[in-house]
Protein backbone atom coordinates (compact mmCIF):
# COMPACT_ATOMS: atom_id res chain seq x y z
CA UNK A 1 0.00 0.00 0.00
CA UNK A 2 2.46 2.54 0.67
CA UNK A 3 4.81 1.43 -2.32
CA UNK A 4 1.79 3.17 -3.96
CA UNK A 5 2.04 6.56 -2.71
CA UNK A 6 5.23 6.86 -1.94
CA UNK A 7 7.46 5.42 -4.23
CA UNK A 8 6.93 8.20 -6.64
CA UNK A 9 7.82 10.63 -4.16
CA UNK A 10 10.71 9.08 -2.98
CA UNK A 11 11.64 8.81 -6.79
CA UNK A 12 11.67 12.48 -7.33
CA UNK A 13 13.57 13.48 -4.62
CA UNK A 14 16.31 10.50 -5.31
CA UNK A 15 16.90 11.37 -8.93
CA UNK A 16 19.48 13.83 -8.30
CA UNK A 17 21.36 11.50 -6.37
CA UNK A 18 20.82 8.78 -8.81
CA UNK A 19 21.98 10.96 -11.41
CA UNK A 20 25.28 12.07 -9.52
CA UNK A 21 26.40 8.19 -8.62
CA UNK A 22 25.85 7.52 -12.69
CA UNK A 23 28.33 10.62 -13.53
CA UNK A 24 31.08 9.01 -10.84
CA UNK A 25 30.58 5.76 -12.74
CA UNK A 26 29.04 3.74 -10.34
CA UNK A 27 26.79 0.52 -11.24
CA UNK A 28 23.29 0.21 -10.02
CA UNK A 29 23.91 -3.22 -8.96
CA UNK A 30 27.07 -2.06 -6.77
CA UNK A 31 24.48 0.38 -5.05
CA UNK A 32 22.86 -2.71 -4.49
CA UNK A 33 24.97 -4.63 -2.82
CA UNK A 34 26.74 -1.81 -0.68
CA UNK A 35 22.91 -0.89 0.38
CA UNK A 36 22.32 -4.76 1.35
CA UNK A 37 25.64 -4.68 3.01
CA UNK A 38 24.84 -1.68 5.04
CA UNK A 39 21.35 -2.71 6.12
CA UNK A 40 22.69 -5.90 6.85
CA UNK A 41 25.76 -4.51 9.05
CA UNK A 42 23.11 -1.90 10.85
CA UNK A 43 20.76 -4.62 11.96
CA UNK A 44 23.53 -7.26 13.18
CA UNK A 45 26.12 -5.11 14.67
CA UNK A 46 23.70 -2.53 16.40
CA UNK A 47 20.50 -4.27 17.20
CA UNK A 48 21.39 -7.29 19.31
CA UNK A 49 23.12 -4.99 21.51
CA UNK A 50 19.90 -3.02 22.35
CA UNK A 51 21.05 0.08 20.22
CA UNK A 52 17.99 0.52 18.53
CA UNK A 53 18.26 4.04 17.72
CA UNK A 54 21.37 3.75 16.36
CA UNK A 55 20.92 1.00 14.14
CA UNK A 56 17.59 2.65 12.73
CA UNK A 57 19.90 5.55 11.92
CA UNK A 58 22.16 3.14 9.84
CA UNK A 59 19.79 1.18 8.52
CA UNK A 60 17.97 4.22 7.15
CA UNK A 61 20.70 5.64 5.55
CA UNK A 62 21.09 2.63 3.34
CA UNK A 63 17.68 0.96 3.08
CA UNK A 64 16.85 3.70 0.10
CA UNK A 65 19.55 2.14 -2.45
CA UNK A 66 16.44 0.12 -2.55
CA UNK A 67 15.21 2.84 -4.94
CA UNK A 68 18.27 4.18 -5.94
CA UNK A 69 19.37 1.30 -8.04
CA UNK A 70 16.10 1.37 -10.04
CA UNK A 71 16.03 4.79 -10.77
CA UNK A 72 19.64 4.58 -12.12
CA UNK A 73 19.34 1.55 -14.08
CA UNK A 74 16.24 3.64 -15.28
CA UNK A 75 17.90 6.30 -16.42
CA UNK A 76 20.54 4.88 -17.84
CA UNK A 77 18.39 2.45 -19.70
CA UNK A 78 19.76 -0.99 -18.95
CA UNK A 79 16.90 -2.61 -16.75
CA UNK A 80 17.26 -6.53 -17.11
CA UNK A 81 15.96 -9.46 -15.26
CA UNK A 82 19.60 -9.89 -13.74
CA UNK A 83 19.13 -6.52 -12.22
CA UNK A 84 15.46 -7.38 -10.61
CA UNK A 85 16.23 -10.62 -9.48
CA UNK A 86 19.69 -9.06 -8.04
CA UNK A 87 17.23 -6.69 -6.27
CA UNK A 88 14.89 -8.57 -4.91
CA UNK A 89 16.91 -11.58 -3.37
CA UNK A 90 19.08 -9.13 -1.36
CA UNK A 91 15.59 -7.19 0.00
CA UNK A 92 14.92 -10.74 0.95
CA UNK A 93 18.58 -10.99 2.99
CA UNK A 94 18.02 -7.33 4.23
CA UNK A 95 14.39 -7.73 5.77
CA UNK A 96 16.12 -11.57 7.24
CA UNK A 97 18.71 -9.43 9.13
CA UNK A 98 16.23 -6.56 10.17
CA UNK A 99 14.27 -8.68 12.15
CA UNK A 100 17.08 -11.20 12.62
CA UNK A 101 18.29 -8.73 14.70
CA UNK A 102 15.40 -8.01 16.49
CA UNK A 103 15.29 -11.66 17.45
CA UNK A 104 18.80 -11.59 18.72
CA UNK A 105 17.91 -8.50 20.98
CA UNK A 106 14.97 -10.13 22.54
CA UNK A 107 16.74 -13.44 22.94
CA UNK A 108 19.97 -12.08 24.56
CA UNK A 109 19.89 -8.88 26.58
CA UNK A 110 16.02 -8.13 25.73
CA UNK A 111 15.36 -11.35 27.94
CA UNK A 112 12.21 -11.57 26.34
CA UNK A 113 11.05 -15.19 24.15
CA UNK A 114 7.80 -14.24 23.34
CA UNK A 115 8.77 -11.41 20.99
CA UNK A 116 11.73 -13.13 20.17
CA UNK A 117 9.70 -15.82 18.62
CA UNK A 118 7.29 -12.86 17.39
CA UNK A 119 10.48 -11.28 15.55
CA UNK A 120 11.25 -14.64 14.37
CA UNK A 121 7.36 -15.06 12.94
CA UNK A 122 7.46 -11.51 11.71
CA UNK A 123 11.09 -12.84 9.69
CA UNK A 124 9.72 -16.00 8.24
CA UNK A 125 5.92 -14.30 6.92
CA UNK A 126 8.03 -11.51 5.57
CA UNK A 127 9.78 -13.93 3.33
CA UNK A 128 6.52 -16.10 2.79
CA UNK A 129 4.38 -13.59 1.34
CA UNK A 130 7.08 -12.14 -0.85
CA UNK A 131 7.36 -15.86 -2.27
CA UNK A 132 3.49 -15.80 -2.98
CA UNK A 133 3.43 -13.01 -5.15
CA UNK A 134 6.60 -14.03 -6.75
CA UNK A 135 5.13 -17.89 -7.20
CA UNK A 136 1.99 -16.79 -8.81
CA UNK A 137 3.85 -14.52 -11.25
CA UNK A 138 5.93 -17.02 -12.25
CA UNK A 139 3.07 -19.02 -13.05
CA UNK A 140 1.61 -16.59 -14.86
CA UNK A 141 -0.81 -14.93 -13.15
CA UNK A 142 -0.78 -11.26 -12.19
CA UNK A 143 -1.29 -11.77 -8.08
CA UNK A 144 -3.63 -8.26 -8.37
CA UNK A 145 -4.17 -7.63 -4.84
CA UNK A 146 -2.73 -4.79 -2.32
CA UNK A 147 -1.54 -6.56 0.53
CA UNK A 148 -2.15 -5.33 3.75
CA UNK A 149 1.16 -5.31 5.09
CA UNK A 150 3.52 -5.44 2.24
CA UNK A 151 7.38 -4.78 2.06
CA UNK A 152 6.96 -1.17 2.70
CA UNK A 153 5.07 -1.25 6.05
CA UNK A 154 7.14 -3.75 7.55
CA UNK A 155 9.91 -2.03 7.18
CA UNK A 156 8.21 1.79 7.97
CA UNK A 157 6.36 -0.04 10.53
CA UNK A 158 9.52 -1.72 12.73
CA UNK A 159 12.25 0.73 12.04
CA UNK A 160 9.94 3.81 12.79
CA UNK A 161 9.10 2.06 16.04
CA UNK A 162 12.37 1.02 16.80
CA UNK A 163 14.19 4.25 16.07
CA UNK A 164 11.75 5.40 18.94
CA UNK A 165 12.22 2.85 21.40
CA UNK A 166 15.85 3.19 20.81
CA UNK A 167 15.48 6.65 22.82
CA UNK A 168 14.66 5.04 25.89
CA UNK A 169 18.26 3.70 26.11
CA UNK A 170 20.17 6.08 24.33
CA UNK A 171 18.39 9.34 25.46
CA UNK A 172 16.79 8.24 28.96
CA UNK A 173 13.08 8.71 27.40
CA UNK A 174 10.84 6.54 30.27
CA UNK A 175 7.96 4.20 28.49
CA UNK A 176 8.67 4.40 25.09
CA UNK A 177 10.60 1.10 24.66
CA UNK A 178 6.78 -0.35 24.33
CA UNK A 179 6.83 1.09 20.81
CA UNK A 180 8.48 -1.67 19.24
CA UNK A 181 6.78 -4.89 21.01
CA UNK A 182 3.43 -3.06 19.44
CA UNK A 183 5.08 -2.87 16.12
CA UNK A 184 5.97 -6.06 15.92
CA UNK A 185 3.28 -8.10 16.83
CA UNK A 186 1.50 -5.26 14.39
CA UNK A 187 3.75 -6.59 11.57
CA UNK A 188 2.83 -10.39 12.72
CA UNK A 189 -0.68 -10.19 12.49
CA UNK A 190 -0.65 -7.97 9.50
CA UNK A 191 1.67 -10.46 7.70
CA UNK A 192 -0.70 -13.21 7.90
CA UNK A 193 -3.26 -10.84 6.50
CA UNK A 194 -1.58 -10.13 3.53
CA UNK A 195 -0.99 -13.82 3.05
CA UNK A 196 -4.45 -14.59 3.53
CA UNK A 197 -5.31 -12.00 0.99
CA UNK A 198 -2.31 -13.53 -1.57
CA UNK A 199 -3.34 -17.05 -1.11
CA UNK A 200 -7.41 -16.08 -1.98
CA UNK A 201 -6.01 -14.09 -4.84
CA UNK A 202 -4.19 -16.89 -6.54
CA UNK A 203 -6.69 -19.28 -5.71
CA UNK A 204 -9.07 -17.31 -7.91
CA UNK A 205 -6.85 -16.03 -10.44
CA UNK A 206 -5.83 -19.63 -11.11
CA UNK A 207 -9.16 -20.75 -11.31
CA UNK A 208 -10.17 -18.06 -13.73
CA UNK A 209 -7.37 -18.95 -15.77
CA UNK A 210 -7.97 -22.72 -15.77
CA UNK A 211 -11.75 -22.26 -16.37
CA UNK A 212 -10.78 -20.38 -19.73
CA UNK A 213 -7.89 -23.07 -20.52
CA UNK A 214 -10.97 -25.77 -20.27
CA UNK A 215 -13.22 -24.20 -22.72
CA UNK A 216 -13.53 -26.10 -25.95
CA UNK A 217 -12.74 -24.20 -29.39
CA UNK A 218 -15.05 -23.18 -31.66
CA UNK A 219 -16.59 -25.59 -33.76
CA UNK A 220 -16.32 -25.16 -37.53
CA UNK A 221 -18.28 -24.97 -39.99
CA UNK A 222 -17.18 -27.88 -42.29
CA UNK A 223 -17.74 -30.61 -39.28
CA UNK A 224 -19.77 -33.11 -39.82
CA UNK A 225 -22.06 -33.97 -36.87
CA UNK A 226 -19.63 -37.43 -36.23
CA UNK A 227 -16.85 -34.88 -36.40
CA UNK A 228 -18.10 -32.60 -34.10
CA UNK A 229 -18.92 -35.38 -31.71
CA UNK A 230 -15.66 -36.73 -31.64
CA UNK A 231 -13.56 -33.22 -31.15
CA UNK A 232 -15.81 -32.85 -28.18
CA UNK A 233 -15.15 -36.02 -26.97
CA UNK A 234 -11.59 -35.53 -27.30
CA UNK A 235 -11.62 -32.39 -25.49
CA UNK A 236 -13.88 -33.55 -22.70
CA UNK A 237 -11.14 -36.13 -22.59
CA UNK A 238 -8.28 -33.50 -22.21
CA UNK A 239 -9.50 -31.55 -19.87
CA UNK A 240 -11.02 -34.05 -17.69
């Protein structure tokens, strides 16, 4: 939902930048993997130790190569399936360590199993309901449906909370380290929403598109009424 409204924002303001890196000779997939890395390096190094505002900080300032990389292979007019698939397995091994790290926290000096198991939940969904939309493309069907909790909010959802929690530790602020327990278990239940929602969607698109597979051809013409019979019968046969 928010990939909606705010990716063309975000696109706007980024061009410059995008732009600039293509003028220094730099690769969209290198922004790529330097973003990953970053995000990656944020979440591990920062988060298990309870540095929460910290590791948002970090984490922000790479998680928009995201966009970045698009934009420049964009404008430089070399968008290829290497370059999405490159893209979208390392948002997979960014959003693992995001909450990856959350888990550690929460495990370790959090002291706290039930939202270590939620972060864990909130880990595996994420990954689950980016492989439904990707499965159902890749079986042709389109997957038309605007998940409740898509890519986007998790990650607005949990590093916005986190970044605030963080300022109980790091700035003394009393009560706010409930932020991020709320986030998560937000993210949890929203997760399985979207799946829901992914799993009806394919379920009927596939349908809809087996239905019209399963409809015999026109009959022509020149067919004799023994013809016709048997290219039905044949048919019936096939789709049977």
């Amino acid at each position: 939902m928010l990939n909606k409204y705010a990716r063309a924002f975000f696109t706007r303001v980024l061009t410059p930048f995008a732009a600039f890196l293509i003028r220094r000779g730099v690769s969209p997939d290198t922004v790529t993997i330097l973003g990953t890395a970053g995000v990656v390096a944020g979440a591990l190094v920062f988060f298990p130790r309870g540095e929460l505002f910290w590791g948002t900080i970090v984490i922000t300032l790479f998680v928009f190569s995201d966009m970045v990389d698009g934009n420049m292979a964009r404008q430089l007019g070399r968008s290829s399936r290497w370059g999405a698939f490159l893209d979208s397995t390392l948002d997979r091994v960014a959003d693992s360590a995001i909450f990856g790290g959350f888990a550690l926290w929460y495990a370790g000096g959090g002291d706290n199993n039930i939202l270590c198991a939620v972060s864990i939940f909130c880990l595996a969904s994420g990954q689950v309901v980016s492989y439904t939309k990707a499965r159902g493309e890749s079986i042709g069907l389109p997957v038309a449906v605007n998940g409740l909790v898509e890519r986007a909010e998790r990650l607005v959802i949990s590093l916005v909370a986190a970044g605030l929690a963080g300022f109980h530790k790091t700035f003394g602020v009393p009560g706010i380290d409930v932020l991020l327990p709320v986030a998560l278990w937000i993210v949890a239940v929203g997760s399985v929403v979207t799946l829901v929602q992914r799993v009806v969607t394919v379920r009927r698109e596939s349908a809809e598109a087996d239905a019209a597979v399963a409809v015999p051809p026109e009959h022509t013409t020149g067919n004799t009424p023994g013809n016709t019979s048997g290219n039905t019968s044949r048919n019936s046969g096939a789709t049977s």
